[in-house]
C-alpha atoms as a PDB file:
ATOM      1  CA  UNK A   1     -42.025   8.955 -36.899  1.00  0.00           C
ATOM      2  CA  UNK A   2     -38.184   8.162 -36.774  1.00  0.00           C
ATOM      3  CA  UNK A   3     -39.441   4.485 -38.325  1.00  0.00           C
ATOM      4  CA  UNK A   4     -40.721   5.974 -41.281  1.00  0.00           C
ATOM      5  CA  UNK A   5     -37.251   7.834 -42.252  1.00  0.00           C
ATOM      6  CA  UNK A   6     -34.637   6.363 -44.340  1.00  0.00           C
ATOM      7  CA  UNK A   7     -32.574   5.873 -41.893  1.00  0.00           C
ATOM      8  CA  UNK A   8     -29.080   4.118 -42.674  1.00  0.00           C
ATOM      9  CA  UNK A   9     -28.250   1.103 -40.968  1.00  0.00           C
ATOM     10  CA  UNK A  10     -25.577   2.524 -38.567  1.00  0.00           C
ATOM     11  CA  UNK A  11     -24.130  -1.300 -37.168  1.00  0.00           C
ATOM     12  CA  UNK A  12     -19.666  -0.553 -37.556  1.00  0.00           C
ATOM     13  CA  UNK A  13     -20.031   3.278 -37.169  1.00  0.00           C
ATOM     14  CA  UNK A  14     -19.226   5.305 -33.674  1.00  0.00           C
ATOM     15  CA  UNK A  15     -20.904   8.251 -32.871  1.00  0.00           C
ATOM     16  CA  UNK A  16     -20.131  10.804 -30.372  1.00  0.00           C
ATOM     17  CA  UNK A  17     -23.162  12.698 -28.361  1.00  0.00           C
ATOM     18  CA  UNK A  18     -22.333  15.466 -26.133  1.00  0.00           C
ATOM     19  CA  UNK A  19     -25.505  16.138 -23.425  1.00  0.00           C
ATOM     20  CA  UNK A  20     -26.502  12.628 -23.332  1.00  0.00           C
ATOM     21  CA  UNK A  21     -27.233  11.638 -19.837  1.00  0.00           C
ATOM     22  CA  UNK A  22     -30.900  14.146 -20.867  1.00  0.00           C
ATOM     23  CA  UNK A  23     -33.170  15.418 -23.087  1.00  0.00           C
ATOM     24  CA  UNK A  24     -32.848  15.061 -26.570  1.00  0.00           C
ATOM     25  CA  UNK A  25     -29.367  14.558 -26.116  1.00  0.00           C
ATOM     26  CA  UNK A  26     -30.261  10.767 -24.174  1.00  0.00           C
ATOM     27  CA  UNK A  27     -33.125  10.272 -27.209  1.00  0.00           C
ATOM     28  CA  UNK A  28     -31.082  10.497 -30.138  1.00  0.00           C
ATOM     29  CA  UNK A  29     -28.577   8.237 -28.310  1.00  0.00           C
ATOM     30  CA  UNK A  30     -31.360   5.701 -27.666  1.00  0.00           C
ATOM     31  CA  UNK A  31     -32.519   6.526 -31.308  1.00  0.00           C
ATOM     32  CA  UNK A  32     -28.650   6.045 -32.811  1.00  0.00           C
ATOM     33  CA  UNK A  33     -28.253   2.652 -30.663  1.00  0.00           C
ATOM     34  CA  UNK A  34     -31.425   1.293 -31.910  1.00  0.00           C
ATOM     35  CA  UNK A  35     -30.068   1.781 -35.717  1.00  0.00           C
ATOM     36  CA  UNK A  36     -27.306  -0.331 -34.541  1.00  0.00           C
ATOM     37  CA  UNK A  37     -24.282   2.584 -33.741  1.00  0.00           C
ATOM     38  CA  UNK A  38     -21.591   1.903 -30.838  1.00  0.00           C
ATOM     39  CA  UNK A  39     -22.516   5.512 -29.273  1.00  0.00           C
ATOM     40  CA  UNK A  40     -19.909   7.804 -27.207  1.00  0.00           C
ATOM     41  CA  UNK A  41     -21.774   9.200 -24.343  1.00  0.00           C
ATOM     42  CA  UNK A  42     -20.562  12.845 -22.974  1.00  0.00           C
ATOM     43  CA  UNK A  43     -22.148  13.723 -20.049  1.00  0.00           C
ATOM     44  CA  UNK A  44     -20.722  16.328 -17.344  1.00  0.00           C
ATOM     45  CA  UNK A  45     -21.985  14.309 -14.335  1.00  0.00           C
ATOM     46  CA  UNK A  46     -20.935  10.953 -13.752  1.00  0.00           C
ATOM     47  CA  UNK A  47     -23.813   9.239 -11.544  1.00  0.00           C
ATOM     48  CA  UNK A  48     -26.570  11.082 -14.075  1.00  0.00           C
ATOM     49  CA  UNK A  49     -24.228   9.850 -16.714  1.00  0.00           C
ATOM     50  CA  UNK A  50     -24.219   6.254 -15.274  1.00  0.00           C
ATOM     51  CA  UNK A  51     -27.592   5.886 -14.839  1.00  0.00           C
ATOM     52  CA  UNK A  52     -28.327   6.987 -18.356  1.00  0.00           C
ATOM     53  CA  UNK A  53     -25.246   4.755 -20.083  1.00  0.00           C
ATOM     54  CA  UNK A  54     -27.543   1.429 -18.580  1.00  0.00           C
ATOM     55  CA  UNK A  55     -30.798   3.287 -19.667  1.00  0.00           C
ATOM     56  CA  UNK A  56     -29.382   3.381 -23.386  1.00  0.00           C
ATOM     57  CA  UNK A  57     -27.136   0.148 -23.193  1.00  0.00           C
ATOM     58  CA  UNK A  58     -30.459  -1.686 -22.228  1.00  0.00           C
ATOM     59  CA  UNK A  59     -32.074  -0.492 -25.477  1.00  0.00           C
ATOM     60  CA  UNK A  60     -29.439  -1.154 -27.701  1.00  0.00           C
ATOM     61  CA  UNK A  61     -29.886  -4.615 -26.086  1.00  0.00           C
ATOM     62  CA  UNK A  62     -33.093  -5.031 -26.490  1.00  0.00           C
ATOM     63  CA  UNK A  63     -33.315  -4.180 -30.007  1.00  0.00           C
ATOM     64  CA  UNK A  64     -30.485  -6.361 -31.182  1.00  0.00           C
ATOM     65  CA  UNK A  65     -29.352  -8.954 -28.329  1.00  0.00           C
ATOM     66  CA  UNK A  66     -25.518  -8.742 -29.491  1.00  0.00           C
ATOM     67  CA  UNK A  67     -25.172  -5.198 -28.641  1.00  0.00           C
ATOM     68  CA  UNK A  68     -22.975  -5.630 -25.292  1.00  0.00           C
ATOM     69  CA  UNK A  69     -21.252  -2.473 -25.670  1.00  0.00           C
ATOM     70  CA  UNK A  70     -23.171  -0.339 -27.933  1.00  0.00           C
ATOM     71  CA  UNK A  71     -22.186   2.577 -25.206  1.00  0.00           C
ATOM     72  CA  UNK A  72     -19.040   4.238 -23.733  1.00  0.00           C
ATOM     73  CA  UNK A  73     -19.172   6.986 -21.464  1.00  0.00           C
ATOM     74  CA  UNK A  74     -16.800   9.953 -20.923  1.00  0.00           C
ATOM     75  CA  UNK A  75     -17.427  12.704 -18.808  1.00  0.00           C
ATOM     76  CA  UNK A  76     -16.414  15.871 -19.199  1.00  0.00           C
ATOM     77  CA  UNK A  77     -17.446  19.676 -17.934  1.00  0.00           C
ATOM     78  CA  UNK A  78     -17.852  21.354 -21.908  1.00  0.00           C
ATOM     79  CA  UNK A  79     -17.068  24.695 -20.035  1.00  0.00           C
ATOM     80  CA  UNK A  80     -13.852  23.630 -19.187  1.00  0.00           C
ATOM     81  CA  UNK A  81     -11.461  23.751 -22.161  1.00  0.00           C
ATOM     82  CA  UNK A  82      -8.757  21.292 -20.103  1.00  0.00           C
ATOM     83  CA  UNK A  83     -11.443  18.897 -19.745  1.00  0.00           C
ATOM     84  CA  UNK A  84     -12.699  19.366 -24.010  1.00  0.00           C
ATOM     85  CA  UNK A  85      -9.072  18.521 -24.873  1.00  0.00           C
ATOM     86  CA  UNK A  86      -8.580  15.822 -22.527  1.00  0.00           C
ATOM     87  CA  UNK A  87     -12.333  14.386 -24.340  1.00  0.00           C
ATOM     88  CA  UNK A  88     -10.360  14.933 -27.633  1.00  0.00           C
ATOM     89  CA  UNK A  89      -7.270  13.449 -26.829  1.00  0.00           C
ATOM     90  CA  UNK A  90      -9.305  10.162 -25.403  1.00  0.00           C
ATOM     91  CA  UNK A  91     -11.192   9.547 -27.980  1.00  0.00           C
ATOM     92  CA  UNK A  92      -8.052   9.604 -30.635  1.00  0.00           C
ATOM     93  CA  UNK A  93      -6.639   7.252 -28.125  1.00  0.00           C
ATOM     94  CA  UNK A  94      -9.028   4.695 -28.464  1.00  0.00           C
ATOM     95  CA  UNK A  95     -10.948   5.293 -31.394  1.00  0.00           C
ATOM     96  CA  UNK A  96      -9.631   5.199 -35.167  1.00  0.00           C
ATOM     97  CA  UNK A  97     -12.771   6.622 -36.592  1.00  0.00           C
ATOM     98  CA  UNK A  98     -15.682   8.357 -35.698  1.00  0.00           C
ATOM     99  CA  UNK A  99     -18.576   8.566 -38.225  1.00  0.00           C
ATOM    100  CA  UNK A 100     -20.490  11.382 -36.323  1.00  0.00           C
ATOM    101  CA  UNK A 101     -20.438  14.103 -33.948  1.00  0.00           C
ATOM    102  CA  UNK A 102     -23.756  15.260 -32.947  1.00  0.00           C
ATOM    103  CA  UNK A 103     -22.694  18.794 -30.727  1.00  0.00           C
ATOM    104  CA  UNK A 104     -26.225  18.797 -28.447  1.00  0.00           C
ATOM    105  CA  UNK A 105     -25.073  20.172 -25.199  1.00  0.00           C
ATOM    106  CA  UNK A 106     -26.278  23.557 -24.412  1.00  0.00           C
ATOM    107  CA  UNK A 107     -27.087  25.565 -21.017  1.00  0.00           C
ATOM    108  CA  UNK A 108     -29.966  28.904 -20.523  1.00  0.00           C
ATOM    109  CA  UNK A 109     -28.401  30.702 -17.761  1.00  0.00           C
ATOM    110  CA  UNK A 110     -30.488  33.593 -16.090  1.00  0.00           C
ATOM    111  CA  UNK A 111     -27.195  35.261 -15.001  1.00  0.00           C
ATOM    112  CA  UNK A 112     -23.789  35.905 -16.398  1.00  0.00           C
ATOM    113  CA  UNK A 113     -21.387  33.336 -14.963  1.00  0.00           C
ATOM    114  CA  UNK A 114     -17.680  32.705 -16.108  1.00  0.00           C
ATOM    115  CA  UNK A 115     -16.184  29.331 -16.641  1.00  0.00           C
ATOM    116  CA  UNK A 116     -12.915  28.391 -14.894  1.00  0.00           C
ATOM    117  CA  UNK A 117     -11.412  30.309 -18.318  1.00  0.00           C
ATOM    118  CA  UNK A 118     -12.983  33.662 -17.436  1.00  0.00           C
ATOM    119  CA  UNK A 119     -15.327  33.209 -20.258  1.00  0.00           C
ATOM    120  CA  UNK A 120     -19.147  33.789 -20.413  1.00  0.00           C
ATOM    121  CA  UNK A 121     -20.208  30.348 -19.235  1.00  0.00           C
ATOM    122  CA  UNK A 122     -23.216  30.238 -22.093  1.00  0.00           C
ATOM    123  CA  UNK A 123     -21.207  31.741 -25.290  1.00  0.00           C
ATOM    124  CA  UNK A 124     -18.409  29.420 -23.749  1.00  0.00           C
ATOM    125  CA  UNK A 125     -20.777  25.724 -23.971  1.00  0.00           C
ATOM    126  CA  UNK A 126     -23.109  26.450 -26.295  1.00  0.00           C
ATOM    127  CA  UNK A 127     -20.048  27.360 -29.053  1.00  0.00           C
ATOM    128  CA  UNK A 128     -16.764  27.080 -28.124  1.00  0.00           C
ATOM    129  CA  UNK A 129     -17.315  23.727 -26.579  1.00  0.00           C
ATOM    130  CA  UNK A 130     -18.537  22.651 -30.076  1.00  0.00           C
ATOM    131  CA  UNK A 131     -16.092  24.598 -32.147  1.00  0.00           C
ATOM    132  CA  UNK A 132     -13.182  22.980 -29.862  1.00  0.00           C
ATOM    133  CA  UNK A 133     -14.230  19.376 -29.737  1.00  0.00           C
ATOM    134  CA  UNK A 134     -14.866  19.235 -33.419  1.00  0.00           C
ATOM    135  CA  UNK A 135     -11.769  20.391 -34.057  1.00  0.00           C
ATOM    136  CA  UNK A 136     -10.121  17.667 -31.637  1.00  0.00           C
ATOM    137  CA  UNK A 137     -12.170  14.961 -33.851  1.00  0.00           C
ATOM    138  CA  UNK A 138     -11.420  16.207 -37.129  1.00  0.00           C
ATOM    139  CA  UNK A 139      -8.922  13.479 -38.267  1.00  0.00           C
ATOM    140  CA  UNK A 140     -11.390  10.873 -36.714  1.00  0.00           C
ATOM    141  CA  UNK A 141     -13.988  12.097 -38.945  1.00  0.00           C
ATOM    142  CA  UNK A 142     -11.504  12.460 -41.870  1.00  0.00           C
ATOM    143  CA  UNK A 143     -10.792   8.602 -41.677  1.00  0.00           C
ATOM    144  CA  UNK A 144     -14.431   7.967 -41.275  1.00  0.00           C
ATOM    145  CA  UNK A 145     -15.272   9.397 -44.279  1.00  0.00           C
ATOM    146  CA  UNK A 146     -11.935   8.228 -46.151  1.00  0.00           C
ATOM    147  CA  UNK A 147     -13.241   4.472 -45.068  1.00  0.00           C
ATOM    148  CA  UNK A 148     -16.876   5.145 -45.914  1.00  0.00           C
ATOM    149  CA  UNK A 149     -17.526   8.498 -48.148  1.00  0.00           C
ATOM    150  CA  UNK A 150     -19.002  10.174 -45.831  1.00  0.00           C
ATOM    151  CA  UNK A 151     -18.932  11.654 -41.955  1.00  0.00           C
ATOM    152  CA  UNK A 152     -20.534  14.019 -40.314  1.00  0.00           C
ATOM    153  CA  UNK A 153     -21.327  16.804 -37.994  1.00  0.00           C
ATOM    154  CA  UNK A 154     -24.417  17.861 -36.575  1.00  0.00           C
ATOM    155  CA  UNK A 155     -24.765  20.907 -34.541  1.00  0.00           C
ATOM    156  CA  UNK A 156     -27.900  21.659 -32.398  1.00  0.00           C
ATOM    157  CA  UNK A 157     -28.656  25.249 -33.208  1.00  0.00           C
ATOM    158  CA  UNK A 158     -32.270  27.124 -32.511  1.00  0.00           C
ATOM    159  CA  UNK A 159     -34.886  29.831 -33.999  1.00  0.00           C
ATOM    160  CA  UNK A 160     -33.740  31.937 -31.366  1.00  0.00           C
ATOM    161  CA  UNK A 161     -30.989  32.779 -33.230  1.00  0.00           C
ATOM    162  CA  UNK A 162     -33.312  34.924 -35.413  1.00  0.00           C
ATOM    163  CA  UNK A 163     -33.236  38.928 -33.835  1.00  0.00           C
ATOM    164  CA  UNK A 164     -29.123  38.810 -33.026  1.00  0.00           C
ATOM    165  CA  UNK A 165     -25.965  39.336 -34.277  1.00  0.00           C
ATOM    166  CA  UNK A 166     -22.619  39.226 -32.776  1.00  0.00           C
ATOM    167  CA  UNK A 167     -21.268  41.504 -30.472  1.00  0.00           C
ATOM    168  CA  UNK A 168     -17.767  41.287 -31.233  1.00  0.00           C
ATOM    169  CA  UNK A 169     -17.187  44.330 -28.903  1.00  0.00           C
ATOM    170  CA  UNK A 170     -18.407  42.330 -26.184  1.00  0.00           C
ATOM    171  CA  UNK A 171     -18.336  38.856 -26.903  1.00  0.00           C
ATOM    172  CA  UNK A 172     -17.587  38.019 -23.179  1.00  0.00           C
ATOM    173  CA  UNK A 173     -20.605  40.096 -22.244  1.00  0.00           C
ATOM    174  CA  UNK A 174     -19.129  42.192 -19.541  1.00  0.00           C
ATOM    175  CA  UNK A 175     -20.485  45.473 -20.181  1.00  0.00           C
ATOM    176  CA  UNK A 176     -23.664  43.485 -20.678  1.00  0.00           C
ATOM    177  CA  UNK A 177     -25.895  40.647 -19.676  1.00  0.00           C
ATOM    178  CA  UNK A 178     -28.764  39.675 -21.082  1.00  0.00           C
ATOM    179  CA  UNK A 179     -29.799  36.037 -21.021  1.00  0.00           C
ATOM    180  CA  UNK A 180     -32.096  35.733 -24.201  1.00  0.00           C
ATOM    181  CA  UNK A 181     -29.497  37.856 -25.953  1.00  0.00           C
ATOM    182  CA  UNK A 182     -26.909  35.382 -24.996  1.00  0.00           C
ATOM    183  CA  UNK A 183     -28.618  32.241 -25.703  1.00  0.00           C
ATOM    184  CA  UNK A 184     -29.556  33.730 -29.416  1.00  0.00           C
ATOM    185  CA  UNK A 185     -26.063  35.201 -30.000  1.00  0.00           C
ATOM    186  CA  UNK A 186     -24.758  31.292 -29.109  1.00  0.00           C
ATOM    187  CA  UNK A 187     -27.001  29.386 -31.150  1.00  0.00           C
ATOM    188  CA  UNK A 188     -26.435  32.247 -34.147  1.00  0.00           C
ATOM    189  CA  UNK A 189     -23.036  31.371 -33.628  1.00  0.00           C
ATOM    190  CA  UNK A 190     -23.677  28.046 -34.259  1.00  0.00           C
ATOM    191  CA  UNK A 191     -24.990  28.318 -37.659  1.00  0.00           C
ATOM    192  CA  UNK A 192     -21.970  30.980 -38.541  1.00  0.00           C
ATOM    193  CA  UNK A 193     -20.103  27.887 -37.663  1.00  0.00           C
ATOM    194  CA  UNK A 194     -21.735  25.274 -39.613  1.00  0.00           C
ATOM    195  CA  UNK A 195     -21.574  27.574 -42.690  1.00  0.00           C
ATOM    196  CA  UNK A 196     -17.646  28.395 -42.206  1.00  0.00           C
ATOM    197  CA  UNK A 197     -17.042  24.611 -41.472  1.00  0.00           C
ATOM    198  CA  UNK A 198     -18.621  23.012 -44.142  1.00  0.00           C
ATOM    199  CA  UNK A 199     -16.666  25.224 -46.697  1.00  0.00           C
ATOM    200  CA  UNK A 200     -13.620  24.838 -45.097  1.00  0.00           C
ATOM    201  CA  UNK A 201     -14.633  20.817 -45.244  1.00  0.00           C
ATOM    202  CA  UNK A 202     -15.451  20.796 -49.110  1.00  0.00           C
ATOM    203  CA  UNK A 203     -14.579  17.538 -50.590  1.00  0.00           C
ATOM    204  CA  UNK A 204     -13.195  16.074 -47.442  1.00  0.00           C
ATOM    205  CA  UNK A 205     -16.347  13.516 -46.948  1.00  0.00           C
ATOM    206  CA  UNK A 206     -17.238  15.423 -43.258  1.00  0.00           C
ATOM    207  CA  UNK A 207     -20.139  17.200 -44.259  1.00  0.00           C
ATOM    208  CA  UNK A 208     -21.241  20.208 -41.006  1.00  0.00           C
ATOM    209  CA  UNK A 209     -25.282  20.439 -40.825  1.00  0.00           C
ATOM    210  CA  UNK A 210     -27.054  22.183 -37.468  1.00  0.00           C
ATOM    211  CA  UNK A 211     -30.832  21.850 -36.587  1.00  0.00           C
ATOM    212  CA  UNK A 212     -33.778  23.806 -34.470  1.00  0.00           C
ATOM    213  CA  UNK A 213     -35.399  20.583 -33.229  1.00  0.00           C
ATOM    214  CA  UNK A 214     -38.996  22.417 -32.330  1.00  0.00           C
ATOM    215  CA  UNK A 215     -39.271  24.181 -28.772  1.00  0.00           C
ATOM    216  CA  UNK A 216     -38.513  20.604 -26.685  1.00  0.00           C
ATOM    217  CA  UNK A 217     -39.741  20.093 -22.783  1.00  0.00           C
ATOM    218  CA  UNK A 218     -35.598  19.739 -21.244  1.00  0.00           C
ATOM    219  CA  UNK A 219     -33.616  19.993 -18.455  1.00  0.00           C
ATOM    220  CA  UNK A 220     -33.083  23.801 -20.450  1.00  0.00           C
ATOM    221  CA  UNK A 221     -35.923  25.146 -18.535  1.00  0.00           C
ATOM    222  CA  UNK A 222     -35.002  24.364 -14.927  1.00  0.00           C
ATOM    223  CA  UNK A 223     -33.496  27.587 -14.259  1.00  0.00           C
ATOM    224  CA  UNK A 224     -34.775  30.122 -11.597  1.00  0.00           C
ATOM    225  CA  UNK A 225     -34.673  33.217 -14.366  1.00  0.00           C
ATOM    226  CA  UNK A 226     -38.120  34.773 -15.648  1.00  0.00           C
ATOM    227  CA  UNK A 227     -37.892  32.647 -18.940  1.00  0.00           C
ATOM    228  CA  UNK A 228     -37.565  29.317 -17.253  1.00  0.00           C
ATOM    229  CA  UNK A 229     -40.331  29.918 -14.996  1.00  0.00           C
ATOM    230  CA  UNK A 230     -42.421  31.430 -17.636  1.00  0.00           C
ATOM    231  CA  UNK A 231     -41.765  28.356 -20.294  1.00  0.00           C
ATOM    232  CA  UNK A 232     -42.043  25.577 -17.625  1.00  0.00           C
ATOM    233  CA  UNK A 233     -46.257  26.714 -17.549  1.00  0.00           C
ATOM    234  CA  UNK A 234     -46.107  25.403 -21.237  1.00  0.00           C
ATOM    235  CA  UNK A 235     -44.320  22.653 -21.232  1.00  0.00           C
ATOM    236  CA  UNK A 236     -47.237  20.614 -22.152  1.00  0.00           C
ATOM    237  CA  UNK A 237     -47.546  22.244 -25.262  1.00  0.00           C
ATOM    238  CA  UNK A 238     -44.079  21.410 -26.038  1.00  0.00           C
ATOM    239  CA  UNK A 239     -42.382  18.441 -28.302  1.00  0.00           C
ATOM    240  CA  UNK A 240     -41.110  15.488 -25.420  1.00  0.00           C
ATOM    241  CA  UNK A 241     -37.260  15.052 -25.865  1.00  0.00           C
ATOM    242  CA  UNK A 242     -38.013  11.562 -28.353  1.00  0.00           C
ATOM    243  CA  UNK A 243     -39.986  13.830 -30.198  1.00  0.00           C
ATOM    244  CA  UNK A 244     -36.759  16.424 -30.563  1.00  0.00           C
ATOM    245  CA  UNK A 245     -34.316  14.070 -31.425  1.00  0.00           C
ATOM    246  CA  UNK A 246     -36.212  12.650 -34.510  1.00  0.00           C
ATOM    247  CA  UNK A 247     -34.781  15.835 -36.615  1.00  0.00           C
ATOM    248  CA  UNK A 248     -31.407  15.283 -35.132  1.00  0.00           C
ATOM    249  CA  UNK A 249     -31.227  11.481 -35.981  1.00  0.00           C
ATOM    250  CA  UNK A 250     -32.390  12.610 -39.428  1.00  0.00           C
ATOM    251  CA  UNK A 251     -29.211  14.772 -39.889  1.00  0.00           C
ATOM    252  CA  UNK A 252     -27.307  11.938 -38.299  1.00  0.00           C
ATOM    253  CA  UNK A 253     -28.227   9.069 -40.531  1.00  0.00           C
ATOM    254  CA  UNK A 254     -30.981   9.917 -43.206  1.00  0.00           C
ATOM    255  CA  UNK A 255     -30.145   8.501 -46.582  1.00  0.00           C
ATOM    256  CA  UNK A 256     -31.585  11.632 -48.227  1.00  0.00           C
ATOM    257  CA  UNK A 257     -29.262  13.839 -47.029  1.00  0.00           C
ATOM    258  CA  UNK A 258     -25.690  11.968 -47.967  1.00  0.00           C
ATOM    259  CA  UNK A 259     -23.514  14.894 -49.618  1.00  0.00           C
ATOM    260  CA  UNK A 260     -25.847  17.559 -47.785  1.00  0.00           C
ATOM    261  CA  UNK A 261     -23.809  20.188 -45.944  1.00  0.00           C
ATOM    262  CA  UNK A 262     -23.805  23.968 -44.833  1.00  0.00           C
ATOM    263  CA  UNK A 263     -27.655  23.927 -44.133  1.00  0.00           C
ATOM    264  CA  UNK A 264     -29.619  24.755 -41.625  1.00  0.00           C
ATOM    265  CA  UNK A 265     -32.946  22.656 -40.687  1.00  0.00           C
ATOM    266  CA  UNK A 266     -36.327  23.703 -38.598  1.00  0.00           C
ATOM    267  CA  UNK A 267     -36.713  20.438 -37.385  1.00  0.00           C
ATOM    268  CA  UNK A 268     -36.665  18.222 -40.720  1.00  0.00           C
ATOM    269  CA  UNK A 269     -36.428  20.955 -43.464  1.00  0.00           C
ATOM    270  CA  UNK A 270     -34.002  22.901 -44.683  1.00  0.00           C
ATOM    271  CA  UNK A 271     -34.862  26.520 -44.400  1.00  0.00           C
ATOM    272  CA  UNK A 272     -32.837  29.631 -44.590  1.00  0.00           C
ATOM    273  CA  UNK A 273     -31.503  30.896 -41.649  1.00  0.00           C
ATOM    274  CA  UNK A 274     -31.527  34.745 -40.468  1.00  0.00           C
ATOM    275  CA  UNK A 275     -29.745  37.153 -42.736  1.00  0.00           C
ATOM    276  CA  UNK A 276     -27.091  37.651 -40.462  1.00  0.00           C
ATOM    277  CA  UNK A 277     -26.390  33.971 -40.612  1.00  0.00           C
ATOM    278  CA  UNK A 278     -25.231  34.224 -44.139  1.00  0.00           C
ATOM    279  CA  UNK A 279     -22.508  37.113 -43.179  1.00  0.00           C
ATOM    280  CA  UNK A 280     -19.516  35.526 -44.376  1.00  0.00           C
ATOM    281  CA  UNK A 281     -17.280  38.456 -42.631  1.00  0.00           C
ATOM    282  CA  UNK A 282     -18.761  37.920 -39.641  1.00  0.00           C
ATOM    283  CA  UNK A 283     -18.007  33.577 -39.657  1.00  0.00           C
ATOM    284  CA  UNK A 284     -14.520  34.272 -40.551  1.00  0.00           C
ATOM    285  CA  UNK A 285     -14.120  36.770 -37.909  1.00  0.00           C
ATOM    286  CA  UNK A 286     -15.906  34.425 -35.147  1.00  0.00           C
ATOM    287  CA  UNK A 287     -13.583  31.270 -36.223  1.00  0.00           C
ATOM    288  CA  UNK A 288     -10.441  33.297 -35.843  1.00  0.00           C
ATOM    289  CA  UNK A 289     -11.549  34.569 -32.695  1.00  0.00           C
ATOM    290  CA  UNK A 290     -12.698  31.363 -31.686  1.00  0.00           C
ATOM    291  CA  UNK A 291      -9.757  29.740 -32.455  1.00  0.00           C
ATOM    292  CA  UNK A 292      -7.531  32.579 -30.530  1.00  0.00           C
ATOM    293  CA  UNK A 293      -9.913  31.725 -27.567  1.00  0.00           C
ATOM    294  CA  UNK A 294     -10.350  27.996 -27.538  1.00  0.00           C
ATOM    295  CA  UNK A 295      -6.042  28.208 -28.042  1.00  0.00           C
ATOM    296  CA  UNK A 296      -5.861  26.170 -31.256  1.00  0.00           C
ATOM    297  CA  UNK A 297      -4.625  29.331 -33.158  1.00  0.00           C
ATOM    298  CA  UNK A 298      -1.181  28.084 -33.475  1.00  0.00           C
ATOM    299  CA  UNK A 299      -2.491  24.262 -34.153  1.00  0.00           C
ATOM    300  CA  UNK A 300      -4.457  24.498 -37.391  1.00  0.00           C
ATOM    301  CA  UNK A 301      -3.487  24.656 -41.012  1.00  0.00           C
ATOM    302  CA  UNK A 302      -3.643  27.639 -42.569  1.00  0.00           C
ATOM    303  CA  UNK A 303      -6.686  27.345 -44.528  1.00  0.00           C
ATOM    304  CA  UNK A 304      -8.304  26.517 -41.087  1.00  0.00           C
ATOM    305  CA  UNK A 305      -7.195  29.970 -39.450  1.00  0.00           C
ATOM    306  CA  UNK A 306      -9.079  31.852 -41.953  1.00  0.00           C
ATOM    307  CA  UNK A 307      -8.466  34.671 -44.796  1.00  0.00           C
ATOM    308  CA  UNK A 308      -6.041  37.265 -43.986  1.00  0.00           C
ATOM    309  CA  UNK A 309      -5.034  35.424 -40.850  1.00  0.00           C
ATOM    310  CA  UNK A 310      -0.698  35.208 -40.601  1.00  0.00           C
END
C-alpha cells in the first residue's frame, strides 16, 4: 500500500521517531528510511534499541547502498521529564533542522503508576512526553520549514478517545483509576493538542496533524490487566505494525497533504474527531496546565502560554 502513496522523496530531511525500537513506531522508521530520511531513533531501552537501530540501518541500506547512517539512536525514558529535556537539548546540539516529529510512543497500563515526577505514568507518556519534546524541537522545525516550506508534526492519537473528556479535577487520577478511562483521556488529549498547536503554528511552515492508525497487534497489549488479556485473543484480526504505520508515513510525507494541519485522521482520512475534541476552552486550559506541569511555563512566548495567561 505505502508504494502506491505520493510519497515525497525524503533524501536531506531528519526525522525524529519516538517508540521506535517496536511496533509501528520501528515500521514507519523502516518506512521513512526507505523514502530516503536520516531517521532519529528514541527508544527507552538501549539493547532493544540497538538491535532495532541495525534492523532499520540494514533497510535503509538495502534500499539505497549509500545510506551508511540513515539512523541515530537516543534513548530516553519519555516518563522522565529530565531525560525529555536532555533528548531536546541533544538534538539542538547536533542537529540544525528537523523536518518531522512523529510523537508514537504510548503505554496501556492496568494500574495507576507515577513517574519519577509524581505524575500518572500514562497521562504523563502518552501527552506530556509529546507536548514537552515538541516544544524542545520547535526552532528545529521552524528552520526546517524556513529552509523548505514546510515541517511537521505528527501525533499518534486513537478512537478511544471517543466517550471522554478531561478531568481537570483529577488529571493525576488520584481519587481515581481507571485504565480505559486513562488511555482515552490521553489520546483525547492528544487531539486537544494538535488542534491548539496547529493554531498557535499558523503560518510558521510546522503544520501539527495526529492519526488513529486502525486497532494494530503491539507491544500495547502485553500487559497483565483484563484488556490486554482480552485483546491479545484477537490479535489476529488486527492490522500487523507495517500495516499501522502506512497512515502515519502518509501524514509524514504524503504530497497531498502539504499545508494540511489541525486534523485528525482514522487511518488515511480525515474525519472529525469527538465533540469534545473541538472544545477550544478545554485545549487552552490543558496547554496551560501542561505547560505549568512539563515546567516550560516561564520559557514560552506569550502567545504560546495561552489567552488570559500573565
Amino acid at each position: 500500500m505505502v508504494a502506491q502513496l505520493d510519497l515525497k522523496d525524503l533524501h536531506d530531511t531528519v526525522c525524529v521517531v519516538t517508540g521506535a525500537n517496536s511496533g509501528i513506531g520501528k515500521e514507519t522508521a523502516k518506512g521513512l528510511v526507505r523514502l530516503g530520511a536520516h531517521v532519529v531513533m528514541v527508544c527507552r531501552n538501549e539493547e532493544r534499541g540497538r538491535d532495532a537501530q541495525a534492523e532499520i540501518q540494514a533497510v535503509a541500506q538495502n534500499a539505497q547502498p549509500s545510506q551508511a547512517n540513515a539512523t541515530d539512536l537516543r534513548i530516553a525514558n519519555l516518563g522522565v521529564q529530565d531525560e525529555v529535556y536532555r533528548l531536546g537539548e541533544s538534538l539542538r546540539a547536533d542537529y540544525d533542522r528537523v523536518d518531522v516529529l512523529i510523537n508514537n510512543a504510548g503505554v496501556l497500563l492496568g494500574s495507576r503508576e507515577e513517574t519519577p515526577d509524581d505524575i500518572e505514568t500514562t497521562f504523563a507518556v502518552n501527552h506530556l512526553a509529546p507536548f514537552l519534546l515538541t516544544h524542545l524541537v520547535l526552532p528545529l522545525l521552524k528552520e526546517a520549514a524556513g529552509r523548505v516550506g514546510e515541517a511537521r508534526v505528527v501525533t499518534v492519537s486513537s478512537e478511544a478517545h471517543r466517550g471522554t473528556s478531561i478531568d481537570f479535577d483529577d488529571l493525576n487520577a488520584e481519587n481515581s483509576y481507571g485504565m480505559v478511562q486513562a488511555y482515552g483521556q490521553s489520546k483525547l488529549a492528544n487531539i486537544l493538542f494538535t488542534h491548539e498547536l496547529a493554531r498557535r503554528l499558523r503560518d510558521t511552515g510546522v503544520t501539527a496533524n495526529c492519526v488513529h492508525p486502525g486497532v494494530v497487534a503491539t507491544n500495547l497489549w502485553q500487559g497483565s490487566d483484563w484488556l490486554s488479556r482480552l485483546a491479545r485473543l484477537f490479535t489476529w484480526l488486527y492490522k500487523t505494525p507495517e500495516e499501522g504505520a502506512e497512515s502515519v508515513l502518509y501524514l509524514a510525507a504524503s504530497r497531498e497533504l502539504e499545508g494540511v494541519t489541525g486534523q485528525y485522521f482514522k487511518e488515511m482520512e480525515a474525519i472529525n474527531p469527538s465533540p469534545e475534541a473541538y472544545d477550544e476552552k478545554a485545549a487552552a486550559r490543558l496547554w496551560r496546565l501542561s505547560l505549568k506541569m512539563t515546567g516550560l511555563e516561564s520559557s514560552v512566548e506569550p502567545e504560546e502560554r495561552g489567552p488570559g495567561s500573565p
